[in-house]
C-alpha atoms as a PDB file:
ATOM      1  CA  UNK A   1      20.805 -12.988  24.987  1.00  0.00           C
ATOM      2  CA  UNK A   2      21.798 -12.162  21.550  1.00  0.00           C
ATOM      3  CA  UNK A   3      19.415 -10.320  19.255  1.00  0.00           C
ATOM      4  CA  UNK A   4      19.233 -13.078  16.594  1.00  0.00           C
ATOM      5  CA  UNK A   5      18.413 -16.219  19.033  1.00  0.00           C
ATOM      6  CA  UNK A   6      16.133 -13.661  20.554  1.00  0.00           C
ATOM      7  CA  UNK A   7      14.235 -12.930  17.183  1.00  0.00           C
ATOM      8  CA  UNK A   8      14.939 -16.853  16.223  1.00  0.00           C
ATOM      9  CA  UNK A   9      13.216 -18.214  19.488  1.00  0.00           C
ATOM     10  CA  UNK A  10       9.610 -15.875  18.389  1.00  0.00           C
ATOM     11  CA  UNK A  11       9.115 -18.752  15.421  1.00  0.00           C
ATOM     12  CA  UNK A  12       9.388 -16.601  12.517  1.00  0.00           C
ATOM     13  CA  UNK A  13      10.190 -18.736   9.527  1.00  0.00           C
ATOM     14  CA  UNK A  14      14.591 -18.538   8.682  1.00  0.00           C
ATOM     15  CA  UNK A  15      13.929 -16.000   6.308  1.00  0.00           C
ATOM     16  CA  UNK A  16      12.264 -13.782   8.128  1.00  0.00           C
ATOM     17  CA  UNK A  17      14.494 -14.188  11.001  1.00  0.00           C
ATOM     18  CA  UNK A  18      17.579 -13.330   8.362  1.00  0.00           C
ATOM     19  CA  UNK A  19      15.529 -10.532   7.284  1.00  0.00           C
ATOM     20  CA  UNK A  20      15.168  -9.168  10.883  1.00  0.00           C
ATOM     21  CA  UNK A  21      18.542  -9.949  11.874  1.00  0.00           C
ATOM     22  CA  UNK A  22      19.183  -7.402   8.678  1.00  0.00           C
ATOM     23  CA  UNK A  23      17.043  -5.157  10.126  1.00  0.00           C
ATOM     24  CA  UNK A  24      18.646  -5.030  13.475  1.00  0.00           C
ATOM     25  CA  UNK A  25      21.723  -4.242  12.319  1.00  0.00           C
ATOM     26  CA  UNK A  26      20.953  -1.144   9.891  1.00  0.00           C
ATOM     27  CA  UNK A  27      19.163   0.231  12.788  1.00  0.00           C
ATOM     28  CA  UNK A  28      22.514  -0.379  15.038  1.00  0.00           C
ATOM     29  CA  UNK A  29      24.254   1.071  12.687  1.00  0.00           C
ATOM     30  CA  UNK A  30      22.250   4.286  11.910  1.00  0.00           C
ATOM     31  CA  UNK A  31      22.512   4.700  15.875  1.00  0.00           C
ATOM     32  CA  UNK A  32      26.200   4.264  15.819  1.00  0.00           C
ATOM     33  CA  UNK A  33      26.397   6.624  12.513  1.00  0.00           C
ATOM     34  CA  UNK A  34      24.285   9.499  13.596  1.00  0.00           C
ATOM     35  CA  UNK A  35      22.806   9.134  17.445  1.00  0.00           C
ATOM     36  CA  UNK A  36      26.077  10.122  18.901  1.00  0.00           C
ATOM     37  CA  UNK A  37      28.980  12.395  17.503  1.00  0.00           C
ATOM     38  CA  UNK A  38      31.780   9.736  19.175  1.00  0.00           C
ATOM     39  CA  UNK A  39      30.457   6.998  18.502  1.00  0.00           C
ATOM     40  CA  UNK A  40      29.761   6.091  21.741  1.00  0.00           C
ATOM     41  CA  UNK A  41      26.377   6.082  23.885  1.00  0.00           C
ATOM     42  CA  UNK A  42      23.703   3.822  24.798  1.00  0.00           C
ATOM     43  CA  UNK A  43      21.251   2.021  23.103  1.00  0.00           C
ATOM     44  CA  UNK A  44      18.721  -0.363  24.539  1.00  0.00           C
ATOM     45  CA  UNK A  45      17.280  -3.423  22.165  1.00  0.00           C
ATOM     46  CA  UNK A  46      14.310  -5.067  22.635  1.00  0.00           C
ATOM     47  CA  UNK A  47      12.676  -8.017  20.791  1.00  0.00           C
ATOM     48  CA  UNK A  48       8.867  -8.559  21.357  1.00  0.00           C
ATOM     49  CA  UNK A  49       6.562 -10.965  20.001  1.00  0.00           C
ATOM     50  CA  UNK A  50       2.504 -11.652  19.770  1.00  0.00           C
ATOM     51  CA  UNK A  51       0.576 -14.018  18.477  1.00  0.00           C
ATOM     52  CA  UNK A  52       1.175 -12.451  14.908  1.00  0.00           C
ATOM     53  CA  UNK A  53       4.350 -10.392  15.164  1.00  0.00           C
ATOM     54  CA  UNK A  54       7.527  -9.817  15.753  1.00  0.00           C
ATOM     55  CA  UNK A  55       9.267  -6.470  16.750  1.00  0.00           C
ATOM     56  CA  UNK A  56      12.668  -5.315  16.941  1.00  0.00           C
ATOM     57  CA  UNK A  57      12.941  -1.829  19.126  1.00  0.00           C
ATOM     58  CA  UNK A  58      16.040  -0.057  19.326  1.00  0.00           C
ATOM     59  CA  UNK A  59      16.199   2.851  21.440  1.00  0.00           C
ATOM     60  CA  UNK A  60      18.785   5.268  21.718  1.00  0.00           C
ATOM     61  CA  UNK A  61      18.938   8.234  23.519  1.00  0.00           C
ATOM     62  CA  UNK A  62      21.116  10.253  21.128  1.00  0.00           C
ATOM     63  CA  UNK A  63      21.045  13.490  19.099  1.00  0.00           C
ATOM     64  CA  UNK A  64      18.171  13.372  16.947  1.00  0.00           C
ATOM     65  CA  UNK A  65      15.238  15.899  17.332  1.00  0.00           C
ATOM     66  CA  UNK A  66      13.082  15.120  14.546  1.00  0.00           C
ATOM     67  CA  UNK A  67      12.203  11.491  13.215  1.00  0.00           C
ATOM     68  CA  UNK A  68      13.526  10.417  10.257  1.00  0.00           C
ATOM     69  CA  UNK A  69      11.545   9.555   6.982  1.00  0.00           C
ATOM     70  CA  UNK A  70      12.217   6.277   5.360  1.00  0.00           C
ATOM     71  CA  UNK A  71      12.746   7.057   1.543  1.00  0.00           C
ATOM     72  CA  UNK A  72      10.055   5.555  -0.746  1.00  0.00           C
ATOM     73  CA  UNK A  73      12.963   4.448  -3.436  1.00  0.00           C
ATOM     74  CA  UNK A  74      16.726   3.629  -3.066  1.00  0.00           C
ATOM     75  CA  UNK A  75      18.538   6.661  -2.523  1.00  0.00           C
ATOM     76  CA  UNK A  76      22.000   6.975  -4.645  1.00  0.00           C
ATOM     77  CA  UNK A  77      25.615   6.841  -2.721  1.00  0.00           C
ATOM     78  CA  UNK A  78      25.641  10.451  -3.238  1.00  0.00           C
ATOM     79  CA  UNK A  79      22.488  11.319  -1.595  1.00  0.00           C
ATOM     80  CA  UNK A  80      24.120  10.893   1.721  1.00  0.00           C
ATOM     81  CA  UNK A  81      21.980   8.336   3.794  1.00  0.00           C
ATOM     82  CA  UNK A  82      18.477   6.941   4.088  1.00  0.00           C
ATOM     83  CA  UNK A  83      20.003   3.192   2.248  1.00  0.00           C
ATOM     84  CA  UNK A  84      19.845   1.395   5.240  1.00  0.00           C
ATOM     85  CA  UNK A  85      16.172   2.622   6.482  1.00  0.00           C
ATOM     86  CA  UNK A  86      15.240   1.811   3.013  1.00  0.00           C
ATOM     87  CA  UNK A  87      16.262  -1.427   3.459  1.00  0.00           C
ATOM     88  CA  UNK A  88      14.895  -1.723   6.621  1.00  0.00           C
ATOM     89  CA  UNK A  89      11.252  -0.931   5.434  1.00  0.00           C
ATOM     90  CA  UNK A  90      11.600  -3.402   2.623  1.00  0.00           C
ATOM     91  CA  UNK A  91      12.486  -6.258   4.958  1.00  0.00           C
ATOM     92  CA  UNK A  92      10.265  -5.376   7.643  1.00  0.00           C
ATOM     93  CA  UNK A  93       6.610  -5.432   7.279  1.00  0.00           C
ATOM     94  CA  UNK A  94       6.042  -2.034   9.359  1.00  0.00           C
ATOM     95  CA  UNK A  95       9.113   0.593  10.338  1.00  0.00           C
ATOM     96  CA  UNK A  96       8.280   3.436  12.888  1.00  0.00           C
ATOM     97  CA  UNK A  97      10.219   5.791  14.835  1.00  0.00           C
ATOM     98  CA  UNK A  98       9.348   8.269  17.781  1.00  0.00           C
ATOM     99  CA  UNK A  99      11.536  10.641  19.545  1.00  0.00           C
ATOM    100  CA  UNK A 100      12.404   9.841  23.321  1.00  0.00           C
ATOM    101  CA  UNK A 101      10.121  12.019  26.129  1.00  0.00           C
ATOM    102  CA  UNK A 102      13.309  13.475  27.106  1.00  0.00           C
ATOM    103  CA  UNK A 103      12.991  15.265  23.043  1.00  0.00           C
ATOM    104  CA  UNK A 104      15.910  13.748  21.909  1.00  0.00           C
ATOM    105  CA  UNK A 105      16.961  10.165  20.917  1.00  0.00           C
ATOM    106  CA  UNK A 106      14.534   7.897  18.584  1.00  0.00           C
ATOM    107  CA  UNK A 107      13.275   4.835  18.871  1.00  0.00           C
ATOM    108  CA  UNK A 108      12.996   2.634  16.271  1.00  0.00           C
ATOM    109  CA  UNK A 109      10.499  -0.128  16.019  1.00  0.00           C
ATOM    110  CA  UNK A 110      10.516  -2.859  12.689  1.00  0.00           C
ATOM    111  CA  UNK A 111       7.796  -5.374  13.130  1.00  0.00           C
ATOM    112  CA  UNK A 112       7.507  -8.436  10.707  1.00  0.00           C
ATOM    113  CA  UNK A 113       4.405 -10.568  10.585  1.00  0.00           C
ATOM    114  CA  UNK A 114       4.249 -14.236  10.750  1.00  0.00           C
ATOM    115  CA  UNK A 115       3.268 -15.898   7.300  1.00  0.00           C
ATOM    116  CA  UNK A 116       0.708 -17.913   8.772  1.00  0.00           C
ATOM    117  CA  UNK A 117      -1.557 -15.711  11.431  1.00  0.00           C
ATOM    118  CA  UNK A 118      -3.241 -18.544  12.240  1.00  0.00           C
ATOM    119  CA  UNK A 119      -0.204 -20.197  14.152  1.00  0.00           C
ATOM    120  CA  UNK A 120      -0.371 -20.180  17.801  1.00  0.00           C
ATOM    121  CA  UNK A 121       2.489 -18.952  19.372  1.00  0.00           C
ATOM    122  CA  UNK A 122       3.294 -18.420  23.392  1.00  0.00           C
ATOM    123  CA  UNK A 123       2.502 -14.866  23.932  1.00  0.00           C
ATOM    124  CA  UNK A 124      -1.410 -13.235  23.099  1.00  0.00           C
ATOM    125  CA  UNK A 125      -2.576 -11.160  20.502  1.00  0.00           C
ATOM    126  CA  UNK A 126      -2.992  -7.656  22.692  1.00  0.00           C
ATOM    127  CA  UNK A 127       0.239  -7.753  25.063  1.00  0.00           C
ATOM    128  CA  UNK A 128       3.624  -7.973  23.672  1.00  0.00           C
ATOM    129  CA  UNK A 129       5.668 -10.703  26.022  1.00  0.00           C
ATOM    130  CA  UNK A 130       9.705  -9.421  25.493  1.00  0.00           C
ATOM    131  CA  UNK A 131      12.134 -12.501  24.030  1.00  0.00           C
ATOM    132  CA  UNK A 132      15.278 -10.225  25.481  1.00  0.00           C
ATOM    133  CA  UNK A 133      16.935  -6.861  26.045  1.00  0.00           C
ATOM    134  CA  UNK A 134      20.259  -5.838  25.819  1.00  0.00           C
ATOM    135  CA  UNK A 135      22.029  -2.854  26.632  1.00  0.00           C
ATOM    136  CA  UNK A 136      24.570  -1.933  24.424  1.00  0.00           C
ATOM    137  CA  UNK A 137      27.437   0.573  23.969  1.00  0.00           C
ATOM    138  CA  UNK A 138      28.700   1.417  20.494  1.00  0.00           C
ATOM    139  CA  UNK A 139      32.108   2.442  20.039  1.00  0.00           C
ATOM    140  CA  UNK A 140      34.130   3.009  17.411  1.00  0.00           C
ATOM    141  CA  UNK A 141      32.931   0.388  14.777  1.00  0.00           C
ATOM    142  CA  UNK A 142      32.010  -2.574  17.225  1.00  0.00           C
ATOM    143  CA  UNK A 143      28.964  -3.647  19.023  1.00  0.00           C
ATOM    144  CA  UNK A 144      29.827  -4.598  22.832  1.00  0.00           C
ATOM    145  CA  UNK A 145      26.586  -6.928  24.560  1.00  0.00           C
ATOM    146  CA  UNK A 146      26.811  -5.164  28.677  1.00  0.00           C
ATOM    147  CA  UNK A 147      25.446  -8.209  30.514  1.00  0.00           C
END
């Protein structure tokens, strides 16, 4: 399933889908930029939804050791990075990251509320139904969907 029907069947208003779809793919690309030296490795994406949310997870199980922080203003071309989780956090309601139990690898969560709270929607409140995963290997500059 791709990622954007996936985040388009939750019932997040256009916009928000657009702004997730946005979301989805800075956090691709940070994993293809700096979660493995060739370019290549796996990364697992997940879309979830609740009554009031939607979240994108996008787990890779590259080099990183530490989490990265998400820059509280737009970093210059020259400072070398952090532009597209700044994005990220602006679209998203909520950006997190964790490292993998193995101690390497992140994962990287952006959750987006729905404007009205008060909608219904299929899954509850307190457990997170999943729309779709897809594993995914990055190579070079393209995105390639393993079914």
């Amino acid at each position: 399933m791709e990622i954007r029907r996936a985040i388009a069947e939750t019932g997040l208003t256009r916009e928000a889908v657009l702004d997730m779809e946005i979301v989805a793919g800075e956090m691709l690309s940070n994993v293809h930029r700096h979660a493995y030296p060739s370019g290549i490795g796996p990364v697992v994406v997940e879309v979830f939804h609740t009554a009031r949310r939607v979240t994108v997870a996008v787990i890779d199980s590259g080099m990183a050791v530490v989490e990265p922080v998400v820059p509280h203003t737009l970093p210059t071309r020259t400072e070398g990075g952090g532009r597209g989780l700044y994005l990220a956090s602006r679209l998203a309601d909520e950006v997190t990251f964790a490292l993998n139990a193995e101690g390497h690898g992140l994962a990287v969560r952006a959750t987006k509320q729905f404007e009205d709270p008060s909608v219904e929607k299929v899954a509850t409140e307190d457990r997170a139904a999943p729309i779709g995963v897809n594993d995914i290997t990055l190579a070079a500059a393209n995105a390639r969907k393993i079914e």
